[in-house]
PDB file of N, CA and C in Angstrom:
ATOM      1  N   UNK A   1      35.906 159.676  36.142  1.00  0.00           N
ATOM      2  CA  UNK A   1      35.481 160.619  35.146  1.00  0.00           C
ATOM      3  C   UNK A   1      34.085 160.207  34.674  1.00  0.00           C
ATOM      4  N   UNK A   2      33.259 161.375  34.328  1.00  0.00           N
ATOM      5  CA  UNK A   2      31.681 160.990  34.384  1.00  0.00           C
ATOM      6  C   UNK A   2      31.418 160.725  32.349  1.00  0.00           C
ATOM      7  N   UNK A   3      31.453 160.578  31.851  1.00  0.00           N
ATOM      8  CA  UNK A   3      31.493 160.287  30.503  1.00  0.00           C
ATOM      9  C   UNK A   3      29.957 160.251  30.285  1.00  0.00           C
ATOM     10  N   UNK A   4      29.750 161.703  29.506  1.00  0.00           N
ATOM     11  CA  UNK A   4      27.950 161.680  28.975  1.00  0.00           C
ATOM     12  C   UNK A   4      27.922 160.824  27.188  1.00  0.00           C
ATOM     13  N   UNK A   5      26.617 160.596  27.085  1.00  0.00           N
ATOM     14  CA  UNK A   5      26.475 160.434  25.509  1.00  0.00           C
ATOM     15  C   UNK A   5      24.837 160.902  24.862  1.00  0.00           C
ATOM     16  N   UNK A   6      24.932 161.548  23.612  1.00  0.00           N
ATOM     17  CA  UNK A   6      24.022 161.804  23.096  1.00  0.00           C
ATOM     18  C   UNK A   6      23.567 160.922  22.198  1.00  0.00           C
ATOM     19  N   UNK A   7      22.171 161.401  22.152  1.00  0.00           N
ATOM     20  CA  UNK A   7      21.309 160.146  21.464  1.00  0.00           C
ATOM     21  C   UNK A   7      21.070 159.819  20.109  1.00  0.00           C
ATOM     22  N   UNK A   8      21.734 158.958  19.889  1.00  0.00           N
ATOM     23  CA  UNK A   8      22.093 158.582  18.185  1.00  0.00           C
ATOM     24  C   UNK A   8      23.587 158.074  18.060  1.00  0.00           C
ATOM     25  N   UNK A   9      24.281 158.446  19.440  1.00  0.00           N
ATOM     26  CA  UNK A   9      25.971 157.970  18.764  1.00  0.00           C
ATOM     27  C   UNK A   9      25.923 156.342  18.804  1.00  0.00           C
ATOM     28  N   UNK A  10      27.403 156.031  18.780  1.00  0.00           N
ATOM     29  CA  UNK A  10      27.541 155.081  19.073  1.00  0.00           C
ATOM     30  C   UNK A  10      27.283 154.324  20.115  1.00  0.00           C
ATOM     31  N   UNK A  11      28.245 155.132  21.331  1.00  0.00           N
ATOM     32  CA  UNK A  11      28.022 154.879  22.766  1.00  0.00           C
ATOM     33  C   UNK A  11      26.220 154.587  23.372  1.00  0.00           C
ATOM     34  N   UNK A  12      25.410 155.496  22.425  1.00  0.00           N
ATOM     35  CA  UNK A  12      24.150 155.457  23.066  1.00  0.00           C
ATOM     36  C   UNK A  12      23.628 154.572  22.849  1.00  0.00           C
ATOM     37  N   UNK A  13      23.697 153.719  21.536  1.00  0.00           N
ATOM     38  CA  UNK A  13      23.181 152.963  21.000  1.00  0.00           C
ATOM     39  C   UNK A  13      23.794 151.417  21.483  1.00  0.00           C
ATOM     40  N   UNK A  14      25.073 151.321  21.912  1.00  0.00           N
ATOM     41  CA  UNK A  14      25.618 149.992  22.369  1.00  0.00           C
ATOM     42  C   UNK A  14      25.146 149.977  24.246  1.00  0.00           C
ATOM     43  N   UNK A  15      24.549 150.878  24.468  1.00  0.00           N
ATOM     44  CA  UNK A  15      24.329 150.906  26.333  1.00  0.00           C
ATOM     45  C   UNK A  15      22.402 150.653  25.753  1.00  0.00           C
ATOM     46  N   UNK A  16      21.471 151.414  25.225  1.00  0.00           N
ATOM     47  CA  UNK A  16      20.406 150.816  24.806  1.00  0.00           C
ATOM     48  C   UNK A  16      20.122 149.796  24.618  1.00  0.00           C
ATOM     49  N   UNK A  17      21.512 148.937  23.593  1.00  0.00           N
ATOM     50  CA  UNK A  17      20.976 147.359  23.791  1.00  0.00           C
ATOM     51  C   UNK A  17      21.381 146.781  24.360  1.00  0.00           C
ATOM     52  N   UNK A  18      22.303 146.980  25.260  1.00  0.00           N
ATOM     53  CA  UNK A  18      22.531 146.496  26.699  1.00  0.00           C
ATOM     54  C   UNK A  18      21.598 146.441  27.650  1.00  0.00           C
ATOM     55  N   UNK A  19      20.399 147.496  27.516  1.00  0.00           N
ATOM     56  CA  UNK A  19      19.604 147.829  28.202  1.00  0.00           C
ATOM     57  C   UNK A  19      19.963 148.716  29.558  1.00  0.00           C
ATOM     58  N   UNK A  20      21.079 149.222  29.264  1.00  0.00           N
ATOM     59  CA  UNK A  20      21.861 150.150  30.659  1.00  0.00           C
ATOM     60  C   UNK A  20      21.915 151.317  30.339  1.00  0.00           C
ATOM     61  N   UNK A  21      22.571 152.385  31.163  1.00  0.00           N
ATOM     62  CA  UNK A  21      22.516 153.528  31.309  1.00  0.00           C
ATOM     63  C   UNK A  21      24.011 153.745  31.693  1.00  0.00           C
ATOM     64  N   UNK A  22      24.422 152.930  32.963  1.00  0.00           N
ATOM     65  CA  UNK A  22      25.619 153.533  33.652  1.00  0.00           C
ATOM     66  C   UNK A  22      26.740 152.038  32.847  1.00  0.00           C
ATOM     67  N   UNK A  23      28.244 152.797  32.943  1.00  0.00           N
ATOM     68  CA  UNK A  23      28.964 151.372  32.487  1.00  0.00           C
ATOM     69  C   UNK A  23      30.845 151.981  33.800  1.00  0.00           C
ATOM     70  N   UNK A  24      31.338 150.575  34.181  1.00  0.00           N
ATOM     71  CA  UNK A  24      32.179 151.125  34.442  1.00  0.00           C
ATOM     72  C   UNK A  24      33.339 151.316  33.190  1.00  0.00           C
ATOM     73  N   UNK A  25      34.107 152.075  33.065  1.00  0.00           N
ATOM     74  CA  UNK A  25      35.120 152.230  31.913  1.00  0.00           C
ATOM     75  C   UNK A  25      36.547 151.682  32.572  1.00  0.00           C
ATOM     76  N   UNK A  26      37.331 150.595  32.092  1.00  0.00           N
ATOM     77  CA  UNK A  26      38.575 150.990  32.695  1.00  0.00           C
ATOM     78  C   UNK A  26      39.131 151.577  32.272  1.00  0.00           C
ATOM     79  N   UNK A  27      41.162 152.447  32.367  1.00  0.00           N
ATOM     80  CA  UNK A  27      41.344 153.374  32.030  1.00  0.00           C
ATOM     81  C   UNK A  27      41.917 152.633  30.429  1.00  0.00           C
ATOM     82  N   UNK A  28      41.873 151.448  30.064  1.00  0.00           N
ATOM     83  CA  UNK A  28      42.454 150.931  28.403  1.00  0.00           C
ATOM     84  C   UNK A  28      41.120 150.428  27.804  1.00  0.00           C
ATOM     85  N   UNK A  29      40.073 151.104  28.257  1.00  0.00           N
ATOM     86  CA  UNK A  29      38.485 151.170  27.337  1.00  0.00           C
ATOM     87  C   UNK A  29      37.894 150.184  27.499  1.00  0.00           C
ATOM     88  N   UNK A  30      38.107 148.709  28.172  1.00  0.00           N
ATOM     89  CA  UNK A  30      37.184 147.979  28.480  1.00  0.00           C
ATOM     90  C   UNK A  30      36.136 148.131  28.965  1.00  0.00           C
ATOM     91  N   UNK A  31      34.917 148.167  29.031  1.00  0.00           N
ATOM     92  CA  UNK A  31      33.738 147.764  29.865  1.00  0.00           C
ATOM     93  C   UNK A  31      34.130 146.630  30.730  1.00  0.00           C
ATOM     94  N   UNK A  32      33.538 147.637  32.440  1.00  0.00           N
ATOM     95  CA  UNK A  32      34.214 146.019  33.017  1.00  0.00           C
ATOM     96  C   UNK A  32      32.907 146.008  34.117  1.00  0.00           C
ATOM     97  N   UNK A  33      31.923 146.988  33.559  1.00  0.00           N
ATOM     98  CA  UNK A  33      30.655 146.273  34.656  1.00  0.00           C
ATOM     99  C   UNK A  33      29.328 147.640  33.947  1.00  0.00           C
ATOM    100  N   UNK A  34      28.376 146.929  34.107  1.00  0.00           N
ATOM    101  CA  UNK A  34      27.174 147.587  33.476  1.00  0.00           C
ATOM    102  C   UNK A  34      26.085 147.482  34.307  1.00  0.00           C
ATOM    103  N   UNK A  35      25.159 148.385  34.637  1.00  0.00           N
ATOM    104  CA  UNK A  35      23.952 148.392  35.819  1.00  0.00           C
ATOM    105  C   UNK A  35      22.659 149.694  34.767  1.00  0.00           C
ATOM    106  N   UNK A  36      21.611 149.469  35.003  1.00  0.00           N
ATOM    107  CA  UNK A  36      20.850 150.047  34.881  1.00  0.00           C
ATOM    108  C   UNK A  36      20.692 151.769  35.132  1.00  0.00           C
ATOM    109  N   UNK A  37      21.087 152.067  36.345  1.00  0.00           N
ATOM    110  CA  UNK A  37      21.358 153.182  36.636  1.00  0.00           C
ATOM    111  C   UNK A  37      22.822 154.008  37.446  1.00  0.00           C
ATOM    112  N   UNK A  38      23.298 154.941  37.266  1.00  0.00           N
ATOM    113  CA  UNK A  38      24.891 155.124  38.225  1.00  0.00           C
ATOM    114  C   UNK A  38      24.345 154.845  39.780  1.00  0.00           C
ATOM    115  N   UNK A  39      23.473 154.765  40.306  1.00  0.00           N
ATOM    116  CA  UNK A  39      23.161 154.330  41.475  1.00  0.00           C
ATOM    117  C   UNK A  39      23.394 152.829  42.003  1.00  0.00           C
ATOM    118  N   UNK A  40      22.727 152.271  40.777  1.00  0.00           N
ATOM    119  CA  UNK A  40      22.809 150.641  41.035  1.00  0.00           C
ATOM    120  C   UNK A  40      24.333 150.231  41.014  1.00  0.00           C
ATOM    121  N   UNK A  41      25.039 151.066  40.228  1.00  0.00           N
ATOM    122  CA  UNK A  41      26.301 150.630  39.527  1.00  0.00           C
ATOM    123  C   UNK A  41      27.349 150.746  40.454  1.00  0.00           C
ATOM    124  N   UNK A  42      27.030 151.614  41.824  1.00  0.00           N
ATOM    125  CA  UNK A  42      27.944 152.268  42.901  1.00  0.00           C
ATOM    126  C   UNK A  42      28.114 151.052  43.687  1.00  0.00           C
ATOM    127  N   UNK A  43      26.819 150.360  43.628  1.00  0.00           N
ATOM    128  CA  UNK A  43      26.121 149.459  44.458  1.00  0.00           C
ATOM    129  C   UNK A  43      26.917 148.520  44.273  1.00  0.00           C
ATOM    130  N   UNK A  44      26.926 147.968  43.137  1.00  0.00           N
ATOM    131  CA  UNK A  44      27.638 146.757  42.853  1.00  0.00           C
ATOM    132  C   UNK A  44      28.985 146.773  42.544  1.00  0.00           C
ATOM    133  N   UNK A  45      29.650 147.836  43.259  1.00  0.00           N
ATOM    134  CA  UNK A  45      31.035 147.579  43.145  1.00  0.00           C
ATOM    135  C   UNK A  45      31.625 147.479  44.688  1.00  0.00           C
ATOM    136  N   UNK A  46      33.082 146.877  44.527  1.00  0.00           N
ATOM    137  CA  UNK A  46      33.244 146.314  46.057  1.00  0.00           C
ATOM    138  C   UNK A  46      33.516 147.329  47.060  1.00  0.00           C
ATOM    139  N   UNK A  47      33.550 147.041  48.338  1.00  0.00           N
ATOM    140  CA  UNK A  47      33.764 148.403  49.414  1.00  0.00           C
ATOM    141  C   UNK A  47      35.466 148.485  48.681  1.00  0.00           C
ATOM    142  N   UNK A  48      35.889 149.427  49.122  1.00  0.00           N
ATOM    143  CA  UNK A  48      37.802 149.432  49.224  1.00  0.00           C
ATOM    144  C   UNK A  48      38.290 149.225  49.899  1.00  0.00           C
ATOM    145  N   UNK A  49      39.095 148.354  49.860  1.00  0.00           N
ATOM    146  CA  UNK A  49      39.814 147.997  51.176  1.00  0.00           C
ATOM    147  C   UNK A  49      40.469 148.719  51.761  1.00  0.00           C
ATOM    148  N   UNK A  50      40.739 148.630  53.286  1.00  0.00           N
ATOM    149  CA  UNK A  50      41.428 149.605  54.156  1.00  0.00           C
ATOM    150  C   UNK A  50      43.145 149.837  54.216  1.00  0.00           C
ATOM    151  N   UNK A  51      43.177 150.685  54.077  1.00  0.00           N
ATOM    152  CA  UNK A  51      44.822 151.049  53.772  1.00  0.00           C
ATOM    153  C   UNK A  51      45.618 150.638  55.194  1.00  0.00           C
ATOM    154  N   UNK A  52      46.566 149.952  55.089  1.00  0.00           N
ATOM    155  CA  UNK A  52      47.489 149.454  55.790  1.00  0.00           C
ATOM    156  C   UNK A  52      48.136 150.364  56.211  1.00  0.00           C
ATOM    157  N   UNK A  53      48.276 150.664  57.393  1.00  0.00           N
ATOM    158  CA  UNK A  53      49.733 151.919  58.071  1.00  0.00           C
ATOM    159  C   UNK A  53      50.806 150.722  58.294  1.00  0.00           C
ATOM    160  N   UNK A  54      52.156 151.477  57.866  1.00  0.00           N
ATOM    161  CA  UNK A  54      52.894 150.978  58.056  1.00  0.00           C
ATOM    162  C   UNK A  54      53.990 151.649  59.362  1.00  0.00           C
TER     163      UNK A  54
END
């Protein structure tokens, strides 16, 4: 899910002094990774591993 924020909230203001833009969210609200842009952020997450046939 793509989650926007406008400028002045909260959200905008805790990713500003992070100095980021993109964050991953897990689904119980942690921040669990932060990158500069959603590009960089794709980047630095791991390939997926390949599904096993059984």
């Amino acid at each position: 899910m793509l989650v926007t924020t406008s400028t002045g909230t909260a959200l905008h203001r805790w990713l500003r002094r992070g100095r980021t833009t993109a964050a991953l969210v897990r689904p119980d609200g942690t921040v669990q990774r932060t990158a500069p842009d959603p590009k960089t952020l794709c980047e630095l997450l791991p390939a997926p591993s390949p599904r096993r046939r059984i």
